[in-house]
Structure formats: structure tokens, C-alpha cells
N, C-alpha and C. Protein backbone atom coordinates (compact mmCIF):
# COMPACT_ATOMS: atom_id res chain seq x y z
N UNK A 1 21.78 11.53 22.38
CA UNK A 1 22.33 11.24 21.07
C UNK A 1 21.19 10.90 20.09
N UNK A 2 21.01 11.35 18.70
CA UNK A 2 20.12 11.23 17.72
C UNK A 2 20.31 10.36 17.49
N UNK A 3 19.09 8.69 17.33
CA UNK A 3 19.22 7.83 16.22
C UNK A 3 19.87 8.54 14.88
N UNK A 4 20.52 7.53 14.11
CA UNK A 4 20.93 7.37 12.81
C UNK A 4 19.65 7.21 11.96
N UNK A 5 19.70 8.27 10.69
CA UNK A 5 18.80 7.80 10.12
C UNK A 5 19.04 6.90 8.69
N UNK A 6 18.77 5.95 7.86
CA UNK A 6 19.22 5.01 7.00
C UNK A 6 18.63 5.21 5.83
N UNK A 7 19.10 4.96 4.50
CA UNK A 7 18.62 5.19 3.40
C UNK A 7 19.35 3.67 2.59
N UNK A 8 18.28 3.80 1.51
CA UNK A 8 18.72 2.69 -0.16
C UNK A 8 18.24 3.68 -1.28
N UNK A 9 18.68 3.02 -1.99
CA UNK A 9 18.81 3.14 -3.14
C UNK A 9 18.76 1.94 -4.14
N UNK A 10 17.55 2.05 -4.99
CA UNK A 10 17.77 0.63 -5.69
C UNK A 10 16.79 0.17 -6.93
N UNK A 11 17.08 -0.17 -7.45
CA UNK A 11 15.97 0.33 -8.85
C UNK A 11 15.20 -1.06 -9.43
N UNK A 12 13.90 -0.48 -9.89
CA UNK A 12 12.91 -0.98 -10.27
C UNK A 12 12.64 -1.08 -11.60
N UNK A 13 11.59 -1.58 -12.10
CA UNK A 13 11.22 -1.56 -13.28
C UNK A 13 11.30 -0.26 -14.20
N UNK A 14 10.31 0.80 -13.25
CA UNK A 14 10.17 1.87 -13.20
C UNK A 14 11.27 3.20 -13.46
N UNK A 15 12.43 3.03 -12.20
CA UNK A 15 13.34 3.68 -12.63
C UNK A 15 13.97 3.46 -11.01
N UNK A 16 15.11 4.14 -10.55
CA UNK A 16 15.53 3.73 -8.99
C UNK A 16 14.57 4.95 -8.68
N UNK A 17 14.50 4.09 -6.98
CA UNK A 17 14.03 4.13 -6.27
C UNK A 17 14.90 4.48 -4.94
N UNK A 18 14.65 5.89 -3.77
CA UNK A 18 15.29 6.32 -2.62
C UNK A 18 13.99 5.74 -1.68
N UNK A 19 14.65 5.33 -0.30
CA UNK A 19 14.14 5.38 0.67
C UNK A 19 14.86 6.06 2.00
N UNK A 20 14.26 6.14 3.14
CA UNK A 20 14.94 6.91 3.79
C UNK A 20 13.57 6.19 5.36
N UNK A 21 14.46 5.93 6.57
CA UNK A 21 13.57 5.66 7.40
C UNK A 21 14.89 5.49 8.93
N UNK A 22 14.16 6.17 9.89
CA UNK A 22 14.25 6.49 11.10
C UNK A 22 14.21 5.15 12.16
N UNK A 23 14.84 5.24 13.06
CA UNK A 23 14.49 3.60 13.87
C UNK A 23 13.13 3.83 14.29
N UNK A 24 12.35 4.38 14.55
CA UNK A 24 10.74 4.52 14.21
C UNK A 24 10.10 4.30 13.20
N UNK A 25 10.46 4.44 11.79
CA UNK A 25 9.93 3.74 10.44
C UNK A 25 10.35 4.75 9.67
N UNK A 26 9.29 4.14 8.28
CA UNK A 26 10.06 4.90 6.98
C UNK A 26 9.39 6.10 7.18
N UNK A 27 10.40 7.04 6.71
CA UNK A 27 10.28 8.32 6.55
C UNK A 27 9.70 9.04 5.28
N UNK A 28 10.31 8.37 4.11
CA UNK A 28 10.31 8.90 3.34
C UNK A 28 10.63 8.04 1.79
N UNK A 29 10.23 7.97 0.70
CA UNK A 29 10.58 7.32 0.05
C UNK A 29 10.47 8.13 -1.66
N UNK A 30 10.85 7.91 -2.46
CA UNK A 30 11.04 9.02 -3.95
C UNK A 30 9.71 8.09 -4.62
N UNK A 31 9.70 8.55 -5.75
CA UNK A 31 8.91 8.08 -7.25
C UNK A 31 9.89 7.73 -8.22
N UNK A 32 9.73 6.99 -8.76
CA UNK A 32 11.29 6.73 -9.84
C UNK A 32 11.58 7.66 -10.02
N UNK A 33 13.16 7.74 -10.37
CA UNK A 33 13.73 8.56 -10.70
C UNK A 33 15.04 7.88 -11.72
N UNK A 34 15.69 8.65 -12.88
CA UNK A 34 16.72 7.88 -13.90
C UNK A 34 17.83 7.24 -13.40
N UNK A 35 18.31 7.48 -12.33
CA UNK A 35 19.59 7.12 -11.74
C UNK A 35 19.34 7.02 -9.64
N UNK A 36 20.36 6.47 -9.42
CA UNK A 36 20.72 6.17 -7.98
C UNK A 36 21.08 7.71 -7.44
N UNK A 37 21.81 8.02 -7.83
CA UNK A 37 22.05 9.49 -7.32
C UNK A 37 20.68 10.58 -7.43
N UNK A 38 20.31 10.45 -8.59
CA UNK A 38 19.00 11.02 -8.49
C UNK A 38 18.15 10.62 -7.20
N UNK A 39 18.10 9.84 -7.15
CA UNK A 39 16.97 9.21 -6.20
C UNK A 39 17.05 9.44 -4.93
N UNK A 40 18.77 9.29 -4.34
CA UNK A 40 19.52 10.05 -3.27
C UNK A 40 18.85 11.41 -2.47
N UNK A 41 19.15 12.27 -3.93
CA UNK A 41 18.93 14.05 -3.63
C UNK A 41 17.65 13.84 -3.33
N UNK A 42 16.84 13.09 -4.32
CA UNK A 42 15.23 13.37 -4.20
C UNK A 42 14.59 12.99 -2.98
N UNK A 43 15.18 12.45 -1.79
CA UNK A 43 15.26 11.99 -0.65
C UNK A 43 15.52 13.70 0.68
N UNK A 44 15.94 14.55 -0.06
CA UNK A 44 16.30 15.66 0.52
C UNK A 44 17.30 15.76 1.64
N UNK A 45 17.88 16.64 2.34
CA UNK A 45 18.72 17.23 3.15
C UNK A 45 18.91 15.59 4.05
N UNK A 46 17.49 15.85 5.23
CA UNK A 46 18.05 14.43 5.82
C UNK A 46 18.75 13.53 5.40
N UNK A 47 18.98 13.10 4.15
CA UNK A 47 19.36 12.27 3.57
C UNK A 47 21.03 11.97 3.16
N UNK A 48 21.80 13.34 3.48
CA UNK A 48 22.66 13.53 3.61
C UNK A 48 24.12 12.78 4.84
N UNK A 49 23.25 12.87 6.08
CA UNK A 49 23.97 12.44 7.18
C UNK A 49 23.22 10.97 7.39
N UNK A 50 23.08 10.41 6.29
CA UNK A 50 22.03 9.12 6.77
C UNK A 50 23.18 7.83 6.46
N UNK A 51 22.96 6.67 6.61
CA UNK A 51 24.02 5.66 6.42
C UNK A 51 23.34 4.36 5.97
N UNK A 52 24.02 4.33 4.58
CA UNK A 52 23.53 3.10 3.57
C UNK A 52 23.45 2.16 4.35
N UNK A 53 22.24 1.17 3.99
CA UNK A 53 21.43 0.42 5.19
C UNK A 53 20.94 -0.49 4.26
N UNK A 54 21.36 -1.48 3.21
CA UNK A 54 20.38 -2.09 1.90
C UNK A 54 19.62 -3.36 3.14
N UNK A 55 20.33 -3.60 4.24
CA UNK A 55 19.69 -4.91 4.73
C UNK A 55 18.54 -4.58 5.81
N UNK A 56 18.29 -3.40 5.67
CA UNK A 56 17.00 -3.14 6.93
C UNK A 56 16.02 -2.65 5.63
N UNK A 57 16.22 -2.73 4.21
CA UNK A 57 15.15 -2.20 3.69
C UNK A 57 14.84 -3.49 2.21
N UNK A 58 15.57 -4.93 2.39
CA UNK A 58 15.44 -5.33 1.58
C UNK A 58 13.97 -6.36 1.13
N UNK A 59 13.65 -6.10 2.07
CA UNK A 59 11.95 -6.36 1.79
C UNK A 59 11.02 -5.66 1.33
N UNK A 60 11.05 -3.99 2.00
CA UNK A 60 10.05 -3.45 0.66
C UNK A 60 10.95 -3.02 -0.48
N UNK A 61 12.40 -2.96 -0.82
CA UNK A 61 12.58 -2.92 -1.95
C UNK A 61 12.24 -4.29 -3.05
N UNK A 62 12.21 -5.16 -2.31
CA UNK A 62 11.33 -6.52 -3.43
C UNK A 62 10.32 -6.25 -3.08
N UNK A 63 9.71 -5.56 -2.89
CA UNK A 63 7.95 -5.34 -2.82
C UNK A 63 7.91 -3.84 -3.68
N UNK A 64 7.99 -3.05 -3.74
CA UNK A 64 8.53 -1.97 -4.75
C UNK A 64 8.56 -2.38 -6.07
N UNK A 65 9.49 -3.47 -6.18
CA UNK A 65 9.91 -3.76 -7.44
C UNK A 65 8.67 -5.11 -8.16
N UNK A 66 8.36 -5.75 -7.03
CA UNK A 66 6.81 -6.63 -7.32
C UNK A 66 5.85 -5.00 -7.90
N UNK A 67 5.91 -4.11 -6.83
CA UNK A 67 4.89 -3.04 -7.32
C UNK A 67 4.99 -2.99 -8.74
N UNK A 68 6.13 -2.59 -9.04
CA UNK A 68 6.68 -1.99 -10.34
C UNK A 68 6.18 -2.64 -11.44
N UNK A 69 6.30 -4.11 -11.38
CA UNK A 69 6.34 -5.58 -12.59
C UNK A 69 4.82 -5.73 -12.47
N UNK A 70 3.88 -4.65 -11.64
CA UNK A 70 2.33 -4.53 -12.09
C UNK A 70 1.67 -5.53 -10.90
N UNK A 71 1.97 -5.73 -9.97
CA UNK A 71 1.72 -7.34 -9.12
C UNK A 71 1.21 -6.33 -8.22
N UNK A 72 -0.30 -6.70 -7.51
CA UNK A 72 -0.40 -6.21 -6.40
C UNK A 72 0.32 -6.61 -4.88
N UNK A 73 0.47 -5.42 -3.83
CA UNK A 73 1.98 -5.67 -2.89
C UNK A 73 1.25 -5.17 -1.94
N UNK A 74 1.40 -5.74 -0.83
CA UNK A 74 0.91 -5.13 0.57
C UNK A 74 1.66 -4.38 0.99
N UNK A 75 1.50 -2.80 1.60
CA UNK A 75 2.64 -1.75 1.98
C UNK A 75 2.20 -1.49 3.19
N UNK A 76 2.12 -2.08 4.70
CA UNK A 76 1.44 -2.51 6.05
C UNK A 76 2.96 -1.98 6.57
N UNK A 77 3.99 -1.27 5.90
CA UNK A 77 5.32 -0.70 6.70
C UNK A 77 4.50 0.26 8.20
N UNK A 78 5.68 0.09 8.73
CA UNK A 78 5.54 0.69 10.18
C UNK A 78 6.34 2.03 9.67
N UNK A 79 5.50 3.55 9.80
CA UNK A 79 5.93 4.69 9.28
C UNK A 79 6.43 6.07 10.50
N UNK A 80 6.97 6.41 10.00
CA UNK A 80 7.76 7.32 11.05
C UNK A 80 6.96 8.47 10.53
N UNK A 81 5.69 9.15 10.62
CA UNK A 81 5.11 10.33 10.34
C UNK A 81 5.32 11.61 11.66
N UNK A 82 5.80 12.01 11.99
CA UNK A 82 6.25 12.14 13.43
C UNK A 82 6.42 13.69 12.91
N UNK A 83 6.68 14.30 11.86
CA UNK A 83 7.11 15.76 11.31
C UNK A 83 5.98 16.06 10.90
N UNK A 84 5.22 15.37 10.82
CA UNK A 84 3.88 15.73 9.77
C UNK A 84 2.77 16.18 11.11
N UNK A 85 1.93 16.83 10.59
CA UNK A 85 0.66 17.32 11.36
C UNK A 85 -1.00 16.21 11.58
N UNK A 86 -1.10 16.88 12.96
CA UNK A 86 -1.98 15.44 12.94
C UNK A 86 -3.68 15.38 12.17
N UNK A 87 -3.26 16.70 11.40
CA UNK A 87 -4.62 16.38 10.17
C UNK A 87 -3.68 15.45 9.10
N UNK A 88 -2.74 16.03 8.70
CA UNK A 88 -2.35 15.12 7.52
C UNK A 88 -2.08 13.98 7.68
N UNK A 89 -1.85 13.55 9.01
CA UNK A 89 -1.29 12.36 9.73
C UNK A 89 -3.35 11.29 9.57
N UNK A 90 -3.87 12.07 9.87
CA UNK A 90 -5.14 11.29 9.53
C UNK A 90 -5.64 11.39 8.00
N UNK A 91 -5.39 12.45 7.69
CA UNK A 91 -5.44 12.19 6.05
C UNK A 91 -4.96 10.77 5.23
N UNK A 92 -3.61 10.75 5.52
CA UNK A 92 -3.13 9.73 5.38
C UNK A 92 -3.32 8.43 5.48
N UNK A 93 -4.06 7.85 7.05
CA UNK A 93 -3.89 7.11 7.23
C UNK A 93 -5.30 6.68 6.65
N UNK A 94 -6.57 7.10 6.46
CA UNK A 94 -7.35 6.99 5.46
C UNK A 94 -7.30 6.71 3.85
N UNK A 95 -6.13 7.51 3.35
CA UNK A 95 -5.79 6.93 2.17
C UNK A 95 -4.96 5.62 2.39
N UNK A 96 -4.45 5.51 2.71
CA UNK A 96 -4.17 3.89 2.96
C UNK A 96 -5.01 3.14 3.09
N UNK A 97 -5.74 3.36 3.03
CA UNK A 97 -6.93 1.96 3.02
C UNK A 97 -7.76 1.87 1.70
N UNK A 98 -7.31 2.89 0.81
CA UNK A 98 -8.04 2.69 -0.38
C UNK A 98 -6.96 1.50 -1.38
N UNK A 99 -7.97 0.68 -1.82
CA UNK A 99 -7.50 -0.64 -2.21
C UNK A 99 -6.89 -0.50 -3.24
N UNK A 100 -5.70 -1.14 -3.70
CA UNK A 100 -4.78 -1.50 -4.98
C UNK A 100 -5.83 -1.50 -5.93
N UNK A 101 -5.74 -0.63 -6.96
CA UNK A 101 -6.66 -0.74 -8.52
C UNK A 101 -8.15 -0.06 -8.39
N UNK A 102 -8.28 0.36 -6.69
CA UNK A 102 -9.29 1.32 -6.86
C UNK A 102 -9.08 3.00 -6.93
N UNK A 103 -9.87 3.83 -6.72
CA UNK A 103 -9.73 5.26 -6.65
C UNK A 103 -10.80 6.01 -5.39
N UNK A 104 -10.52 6.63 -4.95
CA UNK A 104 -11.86 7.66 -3.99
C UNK A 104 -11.61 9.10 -4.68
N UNK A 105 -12.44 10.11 -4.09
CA UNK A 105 -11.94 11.25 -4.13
C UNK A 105 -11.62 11.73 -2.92
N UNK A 106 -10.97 13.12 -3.08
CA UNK A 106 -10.72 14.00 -2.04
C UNK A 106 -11.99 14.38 -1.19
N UNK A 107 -13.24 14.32 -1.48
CA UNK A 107 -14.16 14.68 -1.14
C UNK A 107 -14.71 13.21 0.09
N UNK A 108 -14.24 12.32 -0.43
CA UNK A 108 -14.80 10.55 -0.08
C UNK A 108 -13.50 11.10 1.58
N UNK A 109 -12.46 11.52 1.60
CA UNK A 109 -11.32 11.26 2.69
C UNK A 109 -11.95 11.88 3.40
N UNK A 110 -12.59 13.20 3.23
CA UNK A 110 -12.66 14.39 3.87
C UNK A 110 -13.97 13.80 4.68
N UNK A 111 -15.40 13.32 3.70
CA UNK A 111 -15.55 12.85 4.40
C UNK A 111 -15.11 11.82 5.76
N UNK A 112 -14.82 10.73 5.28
CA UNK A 112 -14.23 10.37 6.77
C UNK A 112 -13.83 10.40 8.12
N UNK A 113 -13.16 11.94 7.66
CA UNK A 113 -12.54 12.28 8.30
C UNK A 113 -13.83 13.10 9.11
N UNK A 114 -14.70 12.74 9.09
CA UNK A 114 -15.66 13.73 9.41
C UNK A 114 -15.80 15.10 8.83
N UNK A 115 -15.80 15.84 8.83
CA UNK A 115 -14.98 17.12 7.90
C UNK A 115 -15.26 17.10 5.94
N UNK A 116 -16.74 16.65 5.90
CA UNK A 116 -17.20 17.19 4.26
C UNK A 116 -16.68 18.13 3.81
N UNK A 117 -16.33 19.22 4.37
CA UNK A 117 -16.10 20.25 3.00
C UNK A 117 -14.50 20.75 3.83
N UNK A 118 -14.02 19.56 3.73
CA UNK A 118 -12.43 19.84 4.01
C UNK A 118 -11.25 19.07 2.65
N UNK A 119 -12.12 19.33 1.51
CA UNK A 119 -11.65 18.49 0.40
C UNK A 119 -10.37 19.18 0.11
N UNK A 120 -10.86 20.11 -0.20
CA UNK A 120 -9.34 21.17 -0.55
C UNK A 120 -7.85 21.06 0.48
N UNK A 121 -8.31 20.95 1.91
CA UNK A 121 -7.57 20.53 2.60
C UNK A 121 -7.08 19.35 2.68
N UNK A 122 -8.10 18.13 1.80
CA UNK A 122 -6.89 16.92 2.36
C UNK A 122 -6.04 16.81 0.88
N UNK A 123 -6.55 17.51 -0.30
CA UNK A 123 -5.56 17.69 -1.42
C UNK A 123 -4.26 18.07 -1.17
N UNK A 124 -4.38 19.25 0.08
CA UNK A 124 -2.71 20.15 0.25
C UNK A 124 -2.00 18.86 1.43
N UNK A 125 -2.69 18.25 1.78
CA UNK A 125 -1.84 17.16 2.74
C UNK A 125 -1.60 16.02 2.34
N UNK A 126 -2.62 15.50 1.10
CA UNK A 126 -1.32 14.66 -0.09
C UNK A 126 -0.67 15.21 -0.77
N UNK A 127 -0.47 16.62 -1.35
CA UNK A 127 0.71 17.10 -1.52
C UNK A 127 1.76 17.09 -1.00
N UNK A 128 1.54 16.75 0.13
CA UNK A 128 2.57 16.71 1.13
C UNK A 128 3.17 15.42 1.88
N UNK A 129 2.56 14.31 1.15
CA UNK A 129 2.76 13.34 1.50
C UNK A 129 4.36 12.65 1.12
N UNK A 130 5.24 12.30 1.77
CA UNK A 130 6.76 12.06 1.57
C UNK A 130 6.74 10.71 1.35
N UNK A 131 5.80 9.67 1.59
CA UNK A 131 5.58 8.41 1.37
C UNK A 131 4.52 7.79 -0.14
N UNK A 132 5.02 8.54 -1.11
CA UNK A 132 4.12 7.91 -2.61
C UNK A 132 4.26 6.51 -2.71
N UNK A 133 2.98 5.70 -2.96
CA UNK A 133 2.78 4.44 -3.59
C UNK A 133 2.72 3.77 -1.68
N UNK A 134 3.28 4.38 -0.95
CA UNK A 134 3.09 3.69 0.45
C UNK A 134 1.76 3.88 0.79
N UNK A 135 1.65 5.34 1.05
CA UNK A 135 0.57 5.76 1.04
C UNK A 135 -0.15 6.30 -0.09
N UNK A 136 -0.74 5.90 -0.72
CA UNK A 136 -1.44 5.53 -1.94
C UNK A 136 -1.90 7.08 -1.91
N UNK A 137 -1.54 8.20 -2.13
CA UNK A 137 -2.23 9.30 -2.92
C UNK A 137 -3.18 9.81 -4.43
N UNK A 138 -2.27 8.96 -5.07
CA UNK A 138 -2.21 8.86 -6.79
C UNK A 138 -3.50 7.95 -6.92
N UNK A 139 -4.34 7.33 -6.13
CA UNK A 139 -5.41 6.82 -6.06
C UNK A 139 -6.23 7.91 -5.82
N UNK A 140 -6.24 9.45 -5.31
CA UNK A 140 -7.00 10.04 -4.95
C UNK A 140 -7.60 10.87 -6.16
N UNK A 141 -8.81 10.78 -6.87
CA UNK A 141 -9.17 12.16 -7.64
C UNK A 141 -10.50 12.91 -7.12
N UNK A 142 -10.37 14.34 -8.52
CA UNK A 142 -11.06 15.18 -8.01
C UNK A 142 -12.90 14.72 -8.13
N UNK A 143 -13.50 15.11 -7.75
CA UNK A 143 -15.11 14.59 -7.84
C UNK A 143 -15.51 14.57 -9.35
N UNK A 144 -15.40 15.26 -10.01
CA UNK A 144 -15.54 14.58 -11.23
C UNK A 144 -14.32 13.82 -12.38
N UNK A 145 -13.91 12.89 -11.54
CA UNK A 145 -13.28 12.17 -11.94
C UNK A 145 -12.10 12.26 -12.78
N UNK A 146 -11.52 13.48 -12.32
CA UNK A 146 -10.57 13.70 -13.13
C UNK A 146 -9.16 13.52 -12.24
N UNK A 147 -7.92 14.03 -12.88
CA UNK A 147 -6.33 13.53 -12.10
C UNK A 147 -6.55 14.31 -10.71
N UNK A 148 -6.80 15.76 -10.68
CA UNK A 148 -6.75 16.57 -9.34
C UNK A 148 -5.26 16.91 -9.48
N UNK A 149 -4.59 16.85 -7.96
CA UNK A 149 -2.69 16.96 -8.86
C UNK A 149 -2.03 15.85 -8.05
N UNK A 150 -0.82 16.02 -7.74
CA UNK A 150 -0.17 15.23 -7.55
C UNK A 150 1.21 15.77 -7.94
N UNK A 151 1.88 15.18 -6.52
CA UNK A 151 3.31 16.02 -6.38
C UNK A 151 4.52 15.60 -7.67
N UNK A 152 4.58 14.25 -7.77
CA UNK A 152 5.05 13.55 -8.41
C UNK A 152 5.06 14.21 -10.42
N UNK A 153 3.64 14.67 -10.57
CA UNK A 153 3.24 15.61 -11.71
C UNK A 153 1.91 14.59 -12.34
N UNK A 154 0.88 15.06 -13.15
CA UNK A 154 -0.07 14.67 -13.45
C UNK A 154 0.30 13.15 -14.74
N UNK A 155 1.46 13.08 -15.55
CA UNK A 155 1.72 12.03 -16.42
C UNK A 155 2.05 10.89 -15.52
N UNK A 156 2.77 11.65 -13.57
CA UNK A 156 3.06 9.77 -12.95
C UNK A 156 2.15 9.47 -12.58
N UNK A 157 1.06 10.31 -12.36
CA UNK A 157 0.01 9.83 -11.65
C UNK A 157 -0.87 8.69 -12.59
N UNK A 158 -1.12 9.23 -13.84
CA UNK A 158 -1.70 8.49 -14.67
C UNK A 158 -1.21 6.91 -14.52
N UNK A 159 -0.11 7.24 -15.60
CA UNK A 159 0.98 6.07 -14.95
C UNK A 159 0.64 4.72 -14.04
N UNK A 160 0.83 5.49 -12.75
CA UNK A 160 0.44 4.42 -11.71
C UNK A 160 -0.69 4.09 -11.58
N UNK A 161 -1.91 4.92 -11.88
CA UNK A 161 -3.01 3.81 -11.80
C UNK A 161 -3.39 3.10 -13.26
N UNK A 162 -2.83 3.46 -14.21
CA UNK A 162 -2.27 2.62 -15.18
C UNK A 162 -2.12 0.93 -14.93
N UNK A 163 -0.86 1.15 -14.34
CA UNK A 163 0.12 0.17 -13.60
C UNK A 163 -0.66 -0.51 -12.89
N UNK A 164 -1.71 -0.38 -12.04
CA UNK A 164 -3.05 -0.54 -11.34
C UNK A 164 -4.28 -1.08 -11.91
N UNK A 165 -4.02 -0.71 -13.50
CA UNK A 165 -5.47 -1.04 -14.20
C UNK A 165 -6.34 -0.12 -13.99
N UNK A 166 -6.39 0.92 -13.86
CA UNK A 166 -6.79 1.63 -13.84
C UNK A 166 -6.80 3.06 -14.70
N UNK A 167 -7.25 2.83 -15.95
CA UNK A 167 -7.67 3.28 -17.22
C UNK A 167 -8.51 4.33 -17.30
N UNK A 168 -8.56 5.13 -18.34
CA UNK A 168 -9.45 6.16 -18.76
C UNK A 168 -9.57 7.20 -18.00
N UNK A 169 -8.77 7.61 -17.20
CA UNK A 169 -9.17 8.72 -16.50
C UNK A 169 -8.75 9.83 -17.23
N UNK A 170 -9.69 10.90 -16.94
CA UNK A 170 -9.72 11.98 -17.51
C UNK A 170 -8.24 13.09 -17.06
């Protein structure tokens, strides 16, 4: 028998907010969005057979919403990456460690990762990242200091490191 998977819905400063997470961890979580239903769909298909759950997620939704009101928030969630590949799965877990109000580039992960000239590659695996603001992507730019992209679109990205203090970027 399949675990149940659980979702909220619940809004921020920003705009609501979907989550979505597996009895292994969160799965998945939106970028504001105008409405609750919005935020739902933007959660995708899984999200469908999932069952409203506000009391297994009411801690990072007050940490979300601390995010939101500009407050730095520790996001140390236990994540269900389990669909994802185990480059992006290390991609990831490298951007997570870049600090609230700072930035790296794609070039800084890749290093890490051992793998210098795998920049282009860890760009297409924060594209692909289903966990924004968890896993801090929107912290990532291109080497000369500009947005790079971002799934979310180049005005949220600003935005959030905005929200971050994090000014002037090109």
C-alpha cells in the first residue's frame, strides 16, 4: 500500500503558499501564488490524491511566513528528493548551504561538486528544483553577476534576494 501523500495551503505576506510532502519529507513546495487554489495546481498532479494535512506542516508554514515579513528562517526540513537524480540531488544539497542574504554562482556549486566546468549543468538542476526558498536557488547567479534564470521567472528572483537585502543585481 502507498503512503498518503499531504499537502497545505496557506498564505503569506507574499501571496499563498502550496506545500506538498511524503512520510519521507517535503516534496515539494510553490512560490507565491494569488490565491489557495492557485497554489494547489501549482503543486502539480501528485497533488491531486493528496490529503489536507495543516497540522504536520504548521511549522514551516510560520517559518515561510517569518521568511516572507523579511526575518531570516532556518529551512533544516527533512526532504523527500527521492524522484530527483543523484547529480541534482548533490546540486542541491550544496545550494543549501549558501547563507540567507548571500549569493554564489553556478560556477562556485559546480565547483564543489568537483566538476568546474559543469556550470551549465547545475543551472538545468536548479531549474528543476521543486523545493524554492527551501533550497535556496534564487541565491544562485551567473559569473558575472547577473540573475542567470530561474524557474519561478527573473522579476521573483530579484524579489527574493531583495527580501534578503540583497540589492543591485544586474
Amino acid at each position: 500500500m502507498t503512503q498518503k501523500l499531504r499537502y497545505i495551503t496557506f498564505e503569506t505576506a507574499a501571496g499563498w503558499i502550496g506545500a506538498l510532502s511524503s512520510a519521507n519529507g517535503l516534496l515539494s513546495i510553490t512560490l507565491p501564488r494569488r490565491s489557495a487554489p492557485q497554489a494547489l495546481r501549482s503543486l502539480g498532479k501528485r497533488a491531486h490524491d493528496a490529503i489536507l494535512a495543516p497540522e504536520i506542516f504548521h511549522d514551516l508554514a510560520a517559518r515561510l511566513q517569518t521568511y516572507f515579513s523579511r526575518q531570516q528562517v532556518d529551512f533544516s526540513d527533512i526532504l523527500d528528493l527521492s524522484s530527483a537524480t543523484t547529480f541534482q540531488q548533490r546540486v542541491w544539497k550544496v545550494t543549501r548551504l549558501i547563507p540567507y542574504g548571500k549569493t554564489q554562482t553556478y560556477g562556485w556549486i559546480a565547483q564543489q561538486l568537483g566538476n568546474p566546468a559543469a556550470s551549465r549543468a547545475v543551472g538545468q538542476a536548479l531549474g528543476a528544483n521543486p523545493l524554492p526558498i527551501i533550497i535556496p536557488c534564487h541565491r544562485v547567479l551567473a559569473s558575472n553577476g547577473r540573475l542567470g534564470g530561474f524557474s519561478g521567472g527573473l522579476k521573483t528572483k530579484k524579489q527574493l534576494l531583495k527580501l534578503e537585502g540583497i540589492d543591485g543585481i544586474k
